[in-house]
Protein backbone atom coordinates (compact mmCIF):
# COMPACT_ATOMS: atom_id res chain seq x y z
CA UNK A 1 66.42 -79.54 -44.73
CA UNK A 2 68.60 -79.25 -47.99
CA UNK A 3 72.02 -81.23 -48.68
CA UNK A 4 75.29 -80.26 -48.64
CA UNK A 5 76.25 -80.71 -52.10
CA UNK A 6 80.01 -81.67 -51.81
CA UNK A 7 79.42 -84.00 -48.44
CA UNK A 8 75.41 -85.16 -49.23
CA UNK A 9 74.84 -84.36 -45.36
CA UNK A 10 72.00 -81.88 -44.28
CA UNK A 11 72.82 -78.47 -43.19
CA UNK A 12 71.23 -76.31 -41.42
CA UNK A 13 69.34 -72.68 -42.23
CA UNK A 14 71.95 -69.89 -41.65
CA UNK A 15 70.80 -66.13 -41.87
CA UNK A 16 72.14 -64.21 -44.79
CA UNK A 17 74.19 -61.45 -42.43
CA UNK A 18 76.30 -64.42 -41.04
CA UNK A 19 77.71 -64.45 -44.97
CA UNK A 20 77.66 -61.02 -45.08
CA UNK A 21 80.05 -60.66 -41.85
CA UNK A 22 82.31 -63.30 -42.47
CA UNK A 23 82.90 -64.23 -45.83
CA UNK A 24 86.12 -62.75 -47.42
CA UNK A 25 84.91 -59.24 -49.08
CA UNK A 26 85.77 -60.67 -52.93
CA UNK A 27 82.74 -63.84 -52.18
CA UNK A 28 80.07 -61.54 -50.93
CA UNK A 29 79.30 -60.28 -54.50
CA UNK A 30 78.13 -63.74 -54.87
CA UNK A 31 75.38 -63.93 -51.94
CA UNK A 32 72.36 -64.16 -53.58
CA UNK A 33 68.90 -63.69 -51.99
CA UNK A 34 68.93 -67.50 -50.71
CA UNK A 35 67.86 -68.86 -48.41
CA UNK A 36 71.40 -70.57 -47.45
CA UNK A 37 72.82 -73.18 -45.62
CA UNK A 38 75.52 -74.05 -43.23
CA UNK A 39 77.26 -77.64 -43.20
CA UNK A 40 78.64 -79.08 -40.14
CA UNK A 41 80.18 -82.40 -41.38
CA UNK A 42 83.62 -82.50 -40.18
CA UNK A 43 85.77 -83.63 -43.20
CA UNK A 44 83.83 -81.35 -45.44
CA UNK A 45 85.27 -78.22 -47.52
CA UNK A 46 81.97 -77.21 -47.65
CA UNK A 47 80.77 -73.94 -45.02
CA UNK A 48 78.01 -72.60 -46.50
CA UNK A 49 75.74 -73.42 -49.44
CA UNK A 50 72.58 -71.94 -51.09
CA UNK A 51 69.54 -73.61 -52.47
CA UNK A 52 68.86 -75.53 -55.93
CA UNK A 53 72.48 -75.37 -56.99
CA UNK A 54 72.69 -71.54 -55.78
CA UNK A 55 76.28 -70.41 -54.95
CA UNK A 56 78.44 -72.47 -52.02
CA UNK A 57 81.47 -71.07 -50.01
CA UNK A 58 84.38 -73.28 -48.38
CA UNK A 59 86.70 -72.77 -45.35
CA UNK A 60 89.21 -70.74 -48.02
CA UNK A 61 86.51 -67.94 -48.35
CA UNK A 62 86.11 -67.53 -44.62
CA UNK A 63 87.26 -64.70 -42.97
CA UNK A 64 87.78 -66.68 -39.46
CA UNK A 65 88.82 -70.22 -38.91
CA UNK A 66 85.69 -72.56 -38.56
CA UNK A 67 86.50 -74.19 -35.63
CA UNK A 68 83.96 -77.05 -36.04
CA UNK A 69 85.84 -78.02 -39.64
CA UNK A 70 89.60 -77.08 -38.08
CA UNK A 71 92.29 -80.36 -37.52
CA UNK A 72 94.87 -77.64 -36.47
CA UNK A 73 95.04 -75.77 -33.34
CA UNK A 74 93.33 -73.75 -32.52
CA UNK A 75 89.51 -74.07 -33.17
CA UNK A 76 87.33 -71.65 -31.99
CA UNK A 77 84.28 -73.05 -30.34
CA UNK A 78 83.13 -69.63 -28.98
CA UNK A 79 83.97 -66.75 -30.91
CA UNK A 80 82.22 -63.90 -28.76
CA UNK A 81 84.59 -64.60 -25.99
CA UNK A 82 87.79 -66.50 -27.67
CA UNK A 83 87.26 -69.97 -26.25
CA UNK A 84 88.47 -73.14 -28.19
CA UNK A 85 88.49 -76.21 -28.23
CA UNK A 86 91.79 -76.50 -27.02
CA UNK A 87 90.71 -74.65 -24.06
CA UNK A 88 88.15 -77.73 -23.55
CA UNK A 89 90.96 -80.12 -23.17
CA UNK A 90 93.64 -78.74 -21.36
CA UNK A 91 91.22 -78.39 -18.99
CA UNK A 92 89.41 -81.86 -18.62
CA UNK A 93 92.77 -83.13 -19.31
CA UNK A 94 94.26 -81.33 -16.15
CA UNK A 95 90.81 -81.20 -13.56
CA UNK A 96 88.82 -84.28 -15.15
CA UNK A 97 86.03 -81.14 -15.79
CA UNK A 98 85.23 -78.12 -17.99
CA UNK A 99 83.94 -74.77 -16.77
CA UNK A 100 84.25 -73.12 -20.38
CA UNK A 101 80.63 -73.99 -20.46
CA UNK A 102 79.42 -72.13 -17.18
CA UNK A 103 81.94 -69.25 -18.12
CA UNK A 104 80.72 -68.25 -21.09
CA UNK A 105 76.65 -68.45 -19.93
CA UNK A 106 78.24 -66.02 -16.88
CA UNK A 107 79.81 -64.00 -19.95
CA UNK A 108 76.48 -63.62 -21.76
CA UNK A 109 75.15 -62.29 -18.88
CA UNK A 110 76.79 -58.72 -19.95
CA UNK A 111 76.79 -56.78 -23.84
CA UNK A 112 79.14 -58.60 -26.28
CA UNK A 113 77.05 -61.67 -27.26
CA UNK A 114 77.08 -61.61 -31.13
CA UNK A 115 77.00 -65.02 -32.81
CA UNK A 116 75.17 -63.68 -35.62
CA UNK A 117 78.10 -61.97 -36.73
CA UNK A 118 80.95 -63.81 -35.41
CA UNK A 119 80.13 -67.50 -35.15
CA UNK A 120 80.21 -69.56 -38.65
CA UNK A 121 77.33 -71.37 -37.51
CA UNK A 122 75.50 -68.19 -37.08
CA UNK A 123 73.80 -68.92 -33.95
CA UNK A 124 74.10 -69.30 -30.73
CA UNK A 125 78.11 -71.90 -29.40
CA UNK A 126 76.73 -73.36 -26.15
CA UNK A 127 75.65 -76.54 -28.00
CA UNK A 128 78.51 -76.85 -30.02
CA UNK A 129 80.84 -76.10 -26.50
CA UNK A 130 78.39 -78.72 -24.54
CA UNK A 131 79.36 -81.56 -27.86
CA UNK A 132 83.28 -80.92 -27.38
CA UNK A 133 83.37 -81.07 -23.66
CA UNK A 134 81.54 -84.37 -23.79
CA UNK A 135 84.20 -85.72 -26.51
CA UNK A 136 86.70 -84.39 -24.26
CA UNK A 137 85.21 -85.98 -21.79
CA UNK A 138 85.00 -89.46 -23.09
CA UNK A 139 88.78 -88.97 -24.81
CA UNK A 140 90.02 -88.69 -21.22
CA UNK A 141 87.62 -91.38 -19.13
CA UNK A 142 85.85 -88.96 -17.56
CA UNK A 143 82.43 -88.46 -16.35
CA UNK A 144 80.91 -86.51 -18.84
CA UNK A 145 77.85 -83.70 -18.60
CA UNK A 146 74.79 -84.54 -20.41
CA UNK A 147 74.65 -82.72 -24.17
CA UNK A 148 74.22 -83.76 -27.63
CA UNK A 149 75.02 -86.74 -29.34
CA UNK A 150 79.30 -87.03 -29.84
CA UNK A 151 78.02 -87.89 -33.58
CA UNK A 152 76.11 -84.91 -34.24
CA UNK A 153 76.64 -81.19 -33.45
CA UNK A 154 73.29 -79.32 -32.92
CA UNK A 155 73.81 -75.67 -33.93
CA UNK A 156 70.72 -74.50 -33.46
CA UNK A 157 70.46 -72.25 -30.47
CA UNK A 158 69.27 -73.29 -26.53
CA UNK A 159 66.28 -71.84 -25.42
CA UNK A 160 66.84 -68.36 -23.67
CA UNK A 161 70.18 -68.06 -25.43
CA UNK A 162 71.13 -65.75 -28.48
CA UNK A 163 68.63 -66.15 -30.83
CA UNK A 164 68.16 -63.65 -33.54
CA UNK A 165 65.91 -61.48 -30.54
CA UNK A 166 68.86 -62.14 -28.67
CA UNK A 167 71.56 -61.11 -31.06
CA UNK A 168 70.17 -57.90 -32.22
CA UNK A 169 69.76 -56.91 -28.69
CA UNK A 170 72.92 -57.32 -28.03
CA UNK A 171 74.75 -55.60 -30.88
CA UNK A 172 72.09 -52.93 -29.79
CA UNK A 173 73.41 -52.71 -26.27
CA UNK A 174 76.80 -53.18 -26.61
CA UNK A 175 77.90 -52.55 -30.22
CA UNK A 176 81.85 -51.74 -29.97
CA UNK A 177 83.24 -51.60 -26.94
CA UNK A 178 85.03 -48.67 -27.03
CA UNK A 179 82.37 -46.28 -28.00
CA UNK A 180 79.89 -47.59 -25.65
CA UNK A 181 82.62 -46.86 -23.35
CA UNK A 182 83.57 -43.32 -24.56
CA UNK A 183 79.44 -42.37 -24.55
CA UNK A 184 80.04 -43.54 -20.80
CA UNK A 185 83.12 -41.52 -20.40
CA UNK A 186 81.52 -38.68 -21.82
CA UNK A 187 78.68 -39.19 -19.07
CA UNK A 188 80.83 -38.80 -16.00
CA UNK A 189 82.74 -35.86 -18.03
CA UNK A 190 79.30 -34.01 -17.81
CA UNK A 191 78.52 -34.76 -14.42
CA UNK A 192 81.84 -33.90 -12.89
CA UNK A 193 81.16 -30.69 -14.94
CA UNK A 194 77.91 -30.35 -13.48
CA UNK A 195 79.31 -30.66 -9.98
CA UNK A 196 82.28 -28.38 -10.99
CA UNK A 197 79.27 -25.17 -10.94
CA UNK A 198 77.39 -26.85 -8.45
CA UNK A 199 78.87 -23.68 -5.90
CA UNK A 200 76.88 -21.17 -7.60
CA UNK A 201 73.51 -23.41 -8.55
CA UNK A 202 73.22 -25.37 -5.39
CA UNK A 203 72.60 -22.78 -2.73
CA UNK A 204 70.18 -21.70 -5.04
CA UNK A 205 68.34 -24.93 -5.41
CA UNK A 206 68.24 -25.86 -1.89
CA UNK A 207 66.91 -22.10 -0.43
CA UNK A 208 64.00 -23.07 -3.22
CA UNK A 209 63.10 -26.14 -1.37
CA UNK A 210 63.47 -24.29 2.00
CA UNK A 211 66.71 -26.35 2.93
CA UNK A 212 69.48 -24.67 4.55
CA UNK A 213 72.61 -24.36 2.31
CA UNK A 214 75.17 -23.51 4.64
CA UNK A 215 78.64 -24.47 3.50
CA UNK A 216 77.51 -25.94 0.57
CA UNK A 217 79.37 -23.37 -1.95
CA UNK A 218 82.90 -23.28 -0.02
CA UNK A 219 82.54 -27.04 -0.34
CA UNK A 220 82.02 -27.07 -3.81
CA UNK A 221 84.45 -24.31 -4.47
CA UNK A 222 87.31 -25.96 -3.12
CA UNK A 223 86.52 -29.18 -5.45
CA UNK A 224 86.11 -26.96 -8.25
CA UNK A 225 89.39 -27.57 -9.89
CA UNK A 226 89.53 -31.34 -9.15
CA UNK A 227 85.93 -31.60 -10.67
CA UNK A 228 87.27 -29.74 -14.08
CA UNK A 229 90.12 -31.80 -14.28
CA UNK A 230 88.30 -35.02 -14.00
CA UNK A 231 85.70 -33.45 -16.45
CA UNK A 232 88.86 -32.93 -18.89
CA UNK A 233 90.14 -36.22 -18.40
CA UNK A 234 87.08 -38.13 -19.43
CA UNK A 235 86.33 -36.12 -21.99
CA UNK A 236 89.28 -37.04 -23.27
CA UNK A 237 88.92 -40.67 -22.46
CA UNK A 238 85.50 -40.58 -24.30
CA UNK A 239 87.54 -39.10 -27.89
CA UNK A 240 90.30 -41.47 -27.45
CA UNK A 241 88.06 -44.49 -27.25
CA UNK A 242 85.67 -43.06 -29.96
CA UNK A 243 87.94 -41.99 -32.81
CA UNK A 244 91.12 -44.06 -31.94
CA UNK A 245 90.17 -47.79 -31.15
CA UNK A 246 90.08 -50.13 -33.55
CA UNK A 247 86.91 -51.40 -34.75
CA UNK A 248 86.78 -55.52 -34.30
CA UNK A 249 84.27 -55.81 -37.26
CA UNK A 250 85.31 -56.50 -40.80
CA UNK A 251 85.22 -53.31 -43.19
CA UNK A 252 81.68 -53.41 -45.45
CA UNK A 253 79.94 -56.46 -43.05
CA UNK A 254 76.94 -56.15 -42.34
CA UNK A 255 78.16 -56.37 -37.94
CA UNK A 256 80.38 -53.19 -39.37
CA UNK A 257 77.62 -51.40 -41.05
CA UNK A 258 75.08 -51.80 -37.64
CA UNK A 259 78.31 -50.82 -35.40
CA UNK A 260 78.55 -47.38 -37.93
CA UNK A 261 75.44 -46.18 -37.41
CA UNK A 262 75.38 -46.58 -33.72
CA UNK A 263 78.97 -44.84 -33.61
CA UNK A 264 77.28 -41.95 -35.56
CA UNK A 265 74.65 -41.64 -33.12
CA UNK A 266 77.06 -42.16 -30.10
CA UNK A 267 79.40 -39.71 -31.42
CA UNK A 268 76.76 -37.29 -31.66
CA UNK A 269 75.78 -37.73 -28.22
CA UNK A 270 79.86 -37.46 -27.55
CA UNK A 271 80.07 -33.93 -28.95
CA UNK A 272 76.90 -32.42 -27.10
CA UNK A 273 78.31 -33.50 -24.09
CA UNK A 274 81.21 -31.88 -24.57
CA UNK A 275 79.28 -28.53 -25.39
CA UNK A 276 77.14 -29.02 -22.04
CA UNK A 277 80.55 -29.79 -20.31
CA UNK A 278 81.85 -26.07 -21.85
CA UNK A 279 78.60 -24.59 -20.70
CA UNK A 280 79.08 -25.85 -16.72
CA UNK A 281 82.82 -25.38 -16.68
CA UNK A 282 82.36 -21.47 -17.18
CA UNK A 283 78.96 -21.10 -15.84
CA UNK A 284 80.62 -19.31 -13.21
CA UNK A 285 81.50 -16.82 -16.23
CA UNK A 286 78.76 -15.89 -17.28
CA UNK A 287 76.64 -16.76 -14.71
CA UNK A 288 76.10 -12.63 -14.07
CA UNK A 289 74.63 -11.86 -17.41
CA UNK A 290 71.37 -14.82 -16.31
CA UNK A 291 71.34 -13.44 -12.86
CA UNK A 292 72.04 -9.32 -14.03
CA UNK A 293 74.87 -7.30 -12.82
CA UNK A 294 75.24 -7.70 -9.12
CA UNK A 295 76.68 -3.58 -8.90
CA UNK A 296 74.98 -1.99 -6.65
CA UNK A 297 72.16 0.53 -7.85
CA UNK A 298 72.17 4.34 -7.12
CA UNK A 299 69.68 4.57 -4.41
CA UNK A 300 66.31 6.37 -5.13
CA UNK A 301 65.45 9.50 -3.37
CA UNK A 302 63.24 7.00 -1.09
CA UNK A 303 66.01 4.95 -0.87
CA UNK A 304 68.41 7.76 0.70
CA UNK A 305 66.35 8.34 3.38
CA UNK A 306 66.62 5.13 4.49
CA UNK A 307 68.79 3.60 7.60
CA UNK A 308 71.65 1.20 5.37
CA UNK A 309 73.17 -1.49 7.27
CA UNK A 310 76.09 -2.93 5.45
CA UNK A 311 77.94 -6.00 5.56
CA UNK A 312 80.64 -7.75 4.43
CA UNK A 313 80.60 -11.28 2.46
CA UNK A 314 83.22 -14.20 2.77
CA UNK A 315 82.22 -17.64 0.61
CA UNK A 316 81.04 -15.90 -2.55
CA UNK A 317 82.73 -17.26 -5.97
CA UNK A 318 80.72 -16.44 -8.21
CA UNK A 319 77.74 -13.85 -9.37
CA UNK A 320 75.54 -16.78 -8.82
CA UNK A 321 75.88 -15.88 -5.36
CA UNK A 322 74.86 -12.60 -5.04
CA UNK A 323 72.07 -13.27 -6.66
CA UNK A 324 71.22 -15.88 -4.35
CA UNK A 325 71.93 -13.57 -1.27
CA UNK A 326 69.69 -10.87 -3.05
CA UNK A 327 67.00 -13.33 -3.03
CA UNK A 328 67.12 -14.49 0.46
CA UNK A 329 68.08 -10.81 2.52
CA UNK A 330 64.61 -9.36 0.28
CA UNK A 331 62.62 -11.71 2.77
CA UNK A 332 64.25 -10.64 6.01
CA UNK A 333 61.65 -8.63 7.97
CA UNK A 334 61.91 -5.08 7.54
CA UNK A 335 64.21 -5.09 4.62
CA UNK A 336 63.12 -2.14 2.44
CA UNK A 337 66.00 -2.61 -0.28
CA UNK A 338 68.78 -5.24 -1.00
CA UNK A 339 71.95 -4.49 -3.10
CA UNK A 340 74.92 -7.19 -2.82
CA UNK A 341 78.00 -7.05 -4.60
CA UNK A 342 80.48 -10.09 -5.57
CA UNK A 343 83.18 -7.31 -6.52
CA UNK A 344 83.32 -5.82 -2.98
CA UNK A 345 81.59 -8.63 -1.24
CA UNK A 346 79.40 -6.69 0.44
CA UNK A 347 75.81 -6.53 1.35
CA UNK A 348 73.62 -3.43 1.87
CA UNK A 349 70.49 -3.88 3.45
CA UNK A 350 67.90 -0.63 4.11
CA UNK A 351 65.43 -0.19 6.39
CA UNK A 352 63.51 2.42 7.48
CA UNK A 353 63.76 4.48 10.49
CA UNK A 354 61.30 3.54 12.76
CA UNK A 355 60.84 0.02 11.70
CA UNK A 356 64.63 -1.54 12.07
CA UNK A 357 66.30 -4.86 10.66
CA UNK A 358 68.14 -6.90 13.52
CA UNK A 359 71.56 -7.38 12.37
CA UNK A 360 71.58 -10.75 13.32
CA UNK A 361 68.61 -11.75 11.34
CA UNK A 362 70.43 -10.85 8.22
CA UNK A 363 73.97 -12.50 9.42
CA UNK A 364 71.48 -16.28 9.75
CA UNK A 365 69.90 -15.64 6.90
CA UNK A 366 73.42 -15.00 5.09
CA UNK A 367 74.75 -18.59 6.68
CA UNK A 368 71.75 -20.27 6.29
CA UNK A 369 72.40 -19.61 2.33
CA UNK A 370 75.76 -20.67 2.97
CA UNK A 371 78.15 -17.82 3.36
CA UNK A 372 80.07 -16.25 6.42
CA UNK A 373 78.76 -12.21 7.26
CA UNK A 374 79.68 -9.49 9.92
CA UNK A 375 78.36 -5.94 10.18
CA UNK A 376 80.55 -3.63 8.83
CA UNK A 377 78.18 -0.30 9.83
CA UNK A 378 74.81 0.93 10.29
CA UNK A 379 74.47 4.43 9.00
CA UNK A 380 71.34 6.96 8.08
């Protein structure tokens, strides 16, 4: 393990993107191909330092305070979720314990672990955090936890914590906050959208499965407009966090350059979202031009001598739904012809002469798709 050569103590192996994220952007010109070093002596002004008299890099050239090096207040211990050691104190001083320790582990638990890119040490805080608690400890006559030696700090990384598996997963899964969050915005955006149509593709859905659909379209109607507005809403949500938040990474780092190419592919995802939210908001629209016109056709000269029993339609919204009533009246027994209208709201239904339709058949087949229906006339 190579020497500090300001301080003569050993450092320890640091990856290159550690230097990359958080020295000042004027030093990283000098980052050769190392491998490079990281010393933890105390009184040394000394951070990093590369091999056979390569290139070293002191506190000054540090974007962040280094926490382990720091006399002043405050010295950041964890850097992924702003705990220092000052934190570490207060509290043994006040409780006679610490549960920084437990509260970050319970912190890793979700995205936002990224040591690689924020810590100095470039690896994993819990063994630095376990050292100060148990000179905090001692400081203030307490019991202290088991950890490492007060006269040493161990940065390498616990088992099972963030190594570089660890941190690269993590950048992966949670990247910057705010566009993970507007990707998730934009996912309830497209499902309130979704639900926002779901009166004139529902019905249709269920009578393919055989399931009864009654009421399903009025219900869905009357949410309609709360659905769009929610859609709008976190659509919106999803832009605002995606173009207007602040990113947390340094300009030209290497955590900056990762977090740009996952924005590019979130934003991506962002703005076909928003074109399958346009295409279920007015799916109702256009709905008539999948489905064909739902005008009635002129009948056919076998048509007109046909008995036509008409009726009249409440629950339709859409031309979605005479479709779906053309569909289902086609299978009541006897039906010879269907035409159903959304502009009237009306259903014709032809039979022949001798071999009649029951009126009533066609009103439950009209509520088992979900609508409301009363015979208007029967006429030759």
């Amino acid at each position: 393990m190579p020497d500090c050569p300001t301080c003569r103590k050993p450092g320890r192996t640091v990856g290159r993107v550690t230097l990359e994220s958080l020295l000042r952007p004027n030093c990283r010109p000098s980052i050769n191909d190392g491998p490079f070093s990281v010393c933890t002596a105390r009184d040394c002004e000394t951070v990093y330092f590369g091999s056979d008299g390569g290139p070293t890099f002191g506190k000054p050239d540090l974007l962040v305070p280094f926490g382990l090096k720091e006399h002043a207040s405050p010295r950041p211990v964890c850097y992924c979720f702003d705990q220092t050691v000052e934190n570490i104190d207060d509290e043994i001083r006040r409780t006679g314990q610490s549960t920084v320790l437990e509260r970050i582990k319970e912190e890793m638990k979700g995205p936002g672990c990224r040591c690689e890119f924020t810590n100095p040490l470039g690896a994993c805080c819990l063994a630095t955090v376990q050292h100060f608690v148990r000179e905090a400890s001692e400081r203030y006559g307490c019991n202290n936890p088991s950890g490492p030696s007060a006269k040493t700090v161990d940065a390498q990384a616990p088992a099972g914590c963030c190594g570089p598996g660890r941190v690269d997963s993590a950048l992966t899964a949670a990247g910057s906050a705010s566009n993970r969050s507007g990707v998730l915005a934009a996912g309830g955006s497209l499902v309130a959208a979704v639900l926002s149509s779901a009166c004139c593709w529902l019905p249709l859905l269920l009578i393919a499965f055989g399931v009864s659909a009654a009421g399903v379209a009025g219900f869905f109607e009357a949410c309609r407009p709360y659905l769009i507005v929610g859609a709008v809403v976190l659509l919106g949500i999803g832009f605002y966090r995606m173009y207007f938040r602040k990113e947390r990474c340094e300009p030209g780092s290497a955590c900056a350059t990762s977090k740009t190419k996952m924005r590019i592919t979130r934003q991506a995802i962002l703005w076909a979202a928003t074109v399958l939210v346009g295409a279920s908001v007015f799916f109702p629209s256009y709905i008539g031009l999948v489905f064909g016109s739902s005008a009635p056709a002129l009948p056919s000269a076998a048509d007109a001598r046909l008995v036509v029993a008409e009726f009249r339609i409440e629950g339709m919204t859409c031309e979605g739904c005479a479709s779906i009533l053309r569909g289902v009246l086609v299978k009541v027994p006897n039906a010879a012809s269907v035409d159903v209208s959304y502009e009237t709201k009306t259903a014709a239904v032809r039979h022949e002469r001798d071999k009649p339709v029951s009126p009533d058949r066609v009103i439950e087949a009209i509520k088992a798709a979900g609508y409301e229906a009363v015979l208007i006339e029967e006429a030759p």
